[in-house]
N, C-alpha and C. Protein backbone atom coordinates (compact mmCIF):
# COMPACT_ATOMS: atom_id res chain seq x y z
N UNK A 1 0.84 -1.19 0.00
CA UNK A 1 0.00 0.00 0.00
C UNK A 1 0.88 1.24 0.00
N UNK A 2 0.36 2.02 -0.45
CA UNK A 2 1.33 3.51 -1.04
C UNK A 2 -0.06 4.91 -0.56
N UNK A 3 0.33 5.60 0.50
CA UNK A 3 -0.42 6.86 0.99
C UNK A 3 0.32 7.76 0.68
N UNK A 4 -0.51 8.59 0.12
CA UNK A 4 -0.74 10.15 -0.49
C UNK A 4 -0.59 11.13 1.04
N UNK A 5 0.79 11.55 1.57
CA UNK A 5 -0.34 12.67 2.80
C UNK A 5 0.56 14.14 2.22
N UNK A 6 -1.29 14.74 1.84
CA UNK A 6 -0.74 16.06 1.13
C UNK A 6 -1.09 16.89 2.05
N UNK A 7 -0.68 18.10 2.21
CA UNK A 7 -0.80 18.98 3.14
C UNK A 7 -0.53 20.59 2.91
N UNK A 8 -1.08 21.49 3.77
CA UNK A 8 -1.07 22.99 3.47
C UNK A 8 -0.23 23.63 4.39
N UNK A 9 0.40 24.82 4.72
CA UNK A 9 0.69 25.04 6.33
C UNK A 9 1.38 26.32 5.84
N UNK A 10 1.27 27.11 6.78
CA UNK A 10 1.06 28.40 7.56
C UNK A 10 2.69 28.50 8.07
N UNK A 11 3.04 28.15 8.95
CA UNK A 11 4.21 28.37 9.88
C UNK A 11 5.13 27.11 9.74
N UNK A 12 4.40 25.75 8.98
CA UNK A 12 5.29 24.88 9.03
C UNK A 12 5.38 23.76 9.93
N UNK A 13 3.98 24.17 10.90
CA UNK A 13 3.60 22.91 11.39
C UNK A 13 3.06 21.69 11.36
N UNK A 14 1.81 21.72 10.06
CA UNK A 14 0.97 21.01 9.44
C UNK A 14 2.01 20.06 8.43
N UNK A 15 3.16 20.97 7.81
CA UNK A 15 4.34 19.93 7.47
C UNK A 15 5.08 19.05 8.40
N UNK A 16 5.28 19.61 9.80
CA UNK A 16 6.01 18.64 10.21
C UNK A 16 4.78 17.50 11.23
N UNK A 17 3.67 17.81 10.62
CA UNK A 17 2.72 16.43 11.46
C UNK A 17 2.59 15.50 10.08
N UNK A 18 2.46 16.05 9.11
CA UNK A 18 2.59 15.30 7.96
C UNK A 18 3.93 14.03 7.95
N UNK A 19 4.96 15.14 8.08
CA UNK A 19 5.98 14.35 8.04
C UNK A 19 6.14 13.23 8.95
N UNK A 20 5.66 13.76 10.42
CA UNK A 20 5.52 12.44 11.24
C UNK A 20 4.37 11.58 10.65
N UNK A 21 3.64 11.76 10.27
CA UNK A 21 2.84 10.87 9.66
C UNK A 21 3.65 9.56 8.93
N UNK A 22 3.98 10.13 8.16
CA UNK A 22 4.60 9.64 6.87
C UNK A 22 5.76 8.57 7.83
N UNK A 23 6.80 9.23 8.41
CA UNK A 23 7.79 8.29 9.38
C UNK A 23 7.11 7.62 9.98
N UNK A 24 6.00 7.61 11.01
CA UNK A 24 4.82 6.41 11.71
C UNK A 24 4.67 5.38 10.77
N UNK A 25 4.38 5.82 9.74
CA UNK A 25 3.83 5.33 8.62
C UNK A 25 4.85 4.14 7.84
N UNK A 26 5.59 4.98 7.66
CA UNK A 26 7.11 3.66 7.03
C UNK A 26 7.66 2.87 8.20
N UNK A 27 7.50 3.16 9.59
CA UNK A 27 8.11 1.99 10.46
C UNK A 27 7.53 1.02 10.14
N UNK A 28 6.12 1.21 10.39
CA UNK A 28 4.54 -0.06 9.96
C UNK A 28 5.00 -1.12 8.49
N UNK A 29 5.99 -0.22 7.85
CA UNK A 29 5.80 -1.11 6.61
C UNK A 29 5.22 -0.68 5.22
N UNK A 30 4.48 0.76 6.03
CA UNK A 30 2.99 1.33 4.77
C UNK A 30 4.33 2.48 4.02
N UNK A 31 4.66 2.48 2.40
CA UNK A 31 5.28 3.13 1.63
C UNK A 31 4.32 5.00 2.01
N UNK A 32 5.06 5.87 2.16
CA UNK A 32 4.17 7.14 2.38
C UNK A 32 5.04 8.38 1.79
N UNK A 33 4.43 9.02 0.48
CA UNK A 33 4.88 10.27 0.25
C UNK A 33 4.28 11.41 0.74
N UNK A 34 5.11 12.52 1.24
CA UNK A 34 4.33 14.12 1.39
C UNK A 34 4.64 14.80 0.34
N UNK A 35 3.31 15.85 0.46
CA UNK A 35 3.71 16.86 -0.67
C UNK A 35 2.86 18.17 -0.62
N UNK A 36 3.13 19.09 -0.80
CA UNK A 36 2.54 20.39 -0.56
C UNK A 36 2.00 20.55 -1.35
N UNK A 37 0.18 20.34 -1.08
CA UNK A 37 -0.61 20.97 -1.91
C UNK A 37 -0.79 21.81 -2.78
N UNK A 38 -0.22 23.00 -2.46
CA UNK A 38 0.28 24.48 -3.04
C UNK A 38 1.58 23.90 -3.92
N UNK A 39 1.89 22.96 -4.43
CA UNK A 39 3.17 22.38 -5.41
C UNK A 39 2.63 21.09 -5.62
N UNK A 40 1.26 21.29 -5.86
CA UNK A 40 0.76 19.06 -6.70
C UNK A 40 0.15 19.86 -7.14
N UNK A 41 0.28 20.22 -8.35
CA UNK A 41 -0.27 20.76 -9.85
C UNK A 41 -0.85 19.58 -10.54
N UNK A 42 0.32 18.17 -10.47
CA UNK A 42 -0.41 16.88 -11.65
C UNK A 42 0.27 15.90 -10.50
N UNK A 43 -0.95 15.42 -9.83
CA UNK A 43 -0.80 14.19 -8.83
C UNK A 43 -1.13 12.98 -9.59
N UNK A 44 0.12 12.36 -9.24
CA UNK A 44 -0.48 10.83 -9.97
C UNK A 44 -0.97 9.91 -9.03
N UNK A 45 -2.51 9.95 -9.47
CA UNK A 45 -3.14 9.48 -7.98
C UNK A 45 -3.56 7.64 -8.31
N UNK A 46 -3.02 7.11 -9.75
CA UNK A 46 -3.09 5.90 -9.53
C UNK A 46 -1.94 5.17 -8.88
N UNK A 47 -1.03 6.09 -8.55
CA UNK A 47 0.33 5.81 -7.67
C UNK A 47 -0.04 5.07 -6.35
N UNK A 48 -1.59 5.92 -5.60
CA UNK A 48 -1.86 5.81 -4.47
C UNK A 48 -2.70 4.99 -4.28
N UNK A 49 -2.91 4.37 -3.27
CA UNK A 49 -3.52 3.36 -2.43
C UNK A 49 -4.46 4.16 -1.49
N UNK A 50 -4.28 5.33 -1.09
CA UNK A 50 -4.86 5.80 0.13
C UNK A 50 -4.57 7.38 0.30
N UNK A 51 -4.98 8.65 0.87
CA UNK A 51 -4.80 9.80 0.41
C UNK A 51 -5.19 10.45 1.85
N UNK A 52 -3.95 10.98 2.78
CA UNK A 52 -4.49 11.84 3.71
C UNK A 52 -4.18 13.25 3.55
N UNK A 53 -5.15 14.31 4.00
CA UNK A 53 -4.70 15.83 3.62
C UNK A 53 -5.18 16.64 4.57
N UNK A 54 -3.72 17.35 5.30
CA UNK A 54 -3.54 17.97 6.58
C UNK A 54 -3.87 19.66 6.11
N UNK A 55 -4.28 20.10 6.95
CA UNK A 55 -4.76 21.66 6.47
C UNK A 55 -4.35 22.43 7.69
N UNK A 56 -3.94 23.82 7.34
CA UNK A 56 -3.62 24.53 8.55
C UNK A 56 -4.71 25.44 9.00
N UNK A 57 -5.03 25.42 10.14
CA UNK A 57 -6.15 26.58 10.69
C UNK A 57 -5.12 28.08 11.22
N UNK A 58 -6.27 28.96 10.74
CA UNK A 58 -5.47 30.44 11.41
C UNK A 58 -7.42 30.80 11.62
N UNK A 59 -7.10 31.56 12.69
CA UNK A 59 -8.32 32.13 13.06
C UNK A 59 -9.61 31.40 12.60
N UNK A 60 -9.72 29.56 13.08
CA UNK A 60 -10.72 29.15 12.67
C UNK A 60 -10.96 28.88 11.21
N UNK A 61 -10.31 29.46 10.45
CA UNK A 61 -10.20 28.86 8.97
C UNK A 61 -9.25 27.62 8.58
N UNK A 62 -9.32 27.25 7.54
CA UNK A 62 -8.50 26.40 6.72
C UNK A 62 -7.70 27.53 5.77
N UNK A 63 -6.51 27.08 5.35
CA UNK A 63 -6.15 27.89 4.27
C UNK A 63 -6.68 27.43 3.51
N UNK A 64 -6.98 28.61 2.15
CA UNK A 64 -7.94 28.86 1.04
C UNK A 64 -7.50 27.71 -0.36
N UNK A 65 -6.15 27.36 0.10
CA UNK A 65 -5.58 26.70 -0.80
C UNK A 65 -5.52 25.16 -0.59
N UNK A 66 -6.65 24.77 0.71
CA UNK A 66 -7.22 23.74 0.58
C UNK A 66 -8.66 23.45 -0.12
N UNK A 67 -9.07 24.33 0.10
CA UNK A 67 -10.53 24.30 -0.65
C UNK A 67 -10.38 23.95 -2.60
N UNK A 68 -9.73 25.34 -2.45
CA UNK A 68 -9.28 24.93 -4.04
C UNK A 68 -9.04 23.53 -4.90
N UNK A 69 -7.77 23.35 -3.74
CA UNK A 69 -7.34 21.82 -3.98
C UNK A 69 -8.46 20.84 -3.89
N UNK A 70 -8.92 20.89 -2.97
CA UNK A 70 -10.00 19.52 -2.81
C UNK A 70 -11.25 19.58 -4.12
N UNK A 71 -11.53 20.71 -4.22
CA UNK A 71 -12.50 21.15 -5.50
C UNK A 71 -12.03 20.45 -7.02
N UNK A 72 -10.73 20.99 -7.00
CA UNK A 72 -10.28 20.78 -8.61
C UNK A 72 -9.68 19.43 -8.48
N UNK A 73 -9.76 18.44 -7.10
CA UNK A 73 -9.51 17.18 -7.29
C UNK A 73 -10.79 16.17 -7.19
N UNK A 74 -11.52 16.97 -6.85
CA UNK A 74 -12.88 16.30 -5.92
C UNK A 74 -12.91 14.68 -6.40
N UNK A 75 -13.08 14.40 -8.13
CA UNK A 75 -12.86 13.23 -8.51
C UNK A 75 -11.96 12.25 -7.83
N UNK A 76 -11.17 12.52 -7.96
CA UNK A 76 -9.78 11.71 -7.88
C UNK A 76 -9.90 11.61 -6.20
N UNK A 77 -10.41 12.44 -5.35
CA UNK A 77 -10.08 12.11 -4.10
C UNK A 77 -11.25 11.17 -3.50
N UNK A 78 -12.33 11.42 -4.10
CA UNK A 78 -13.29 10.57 -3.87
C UNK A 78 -13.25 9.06 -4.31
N UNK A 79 -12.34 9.13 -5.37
CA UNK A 79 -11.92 7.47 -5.45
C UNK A 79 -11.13 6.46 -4.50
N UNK A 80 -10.90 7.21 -3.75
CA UNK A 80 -9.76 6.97 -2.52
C UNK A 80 -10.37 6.84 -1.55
N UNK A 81 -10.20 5.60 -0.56
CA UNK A 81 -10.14 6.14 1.08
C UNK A 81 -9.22 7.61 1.24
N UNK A 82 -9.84 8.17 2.29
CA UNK A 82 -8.66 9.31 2.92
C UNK A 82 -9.07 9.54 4.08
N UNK A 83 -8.28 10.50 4.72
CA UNK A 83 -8.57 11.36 6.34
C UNK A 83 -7.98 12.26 6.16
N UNK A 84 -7.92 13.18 7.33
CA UNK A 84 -8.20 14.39 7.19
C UNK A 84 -7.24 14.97 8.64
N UNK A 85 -6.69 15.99 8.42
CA UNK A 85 -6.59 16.52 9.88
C UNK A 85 -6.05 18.05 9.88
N UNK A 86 -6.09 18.33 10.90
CA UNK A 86 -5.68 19.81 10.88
C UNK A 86 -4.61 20.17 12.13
N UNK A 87 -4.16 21.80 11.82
CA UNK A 87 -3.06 21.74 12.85
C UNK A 87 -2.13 23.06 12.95
């Protein structure tokens, strides 16, 4: 199995929970790439097995450049298990 954990972030925290993700993730055995939303222009999402996407909150929002993303993927992410988290 091969997980997708894409992510947004603000200060650089939402990258480094990603990243622990991803390390949790390869001790287990499970193959895991990150990648900054704001830089996956052409995701190759038959690569993936599974798709998590971390978002940063500021004042109760998400950045704007998750919405986007999830919109202009909506297909492709809906073919997938995924989760979700914020941070």
């Amino acid at each position: 199995m091969k997980t997708l954990i894409l992510f947004s972030t603000r200060d650089g925290q939402t990258r480094e929970i990603a990243s622990f993700l991803a390390s949790e993730l390869k001790e287990l055995g499970v193959d895991a790439d990150t990648l900054n939303l704001n830089r996956a222009d052409a995701v190759a999402w038959h690569d993936y097995d599974r798709v998590v996407i971390g978002a940063s909150i500021r004042y109760g929002h998400f950045h704007p450049a998750v919405d986007r993303f999830v919109k202009k993927h909506l297909q492709s992410l809906n073919a997938l298990p995924g989760a979700f988290f914020f941070g």
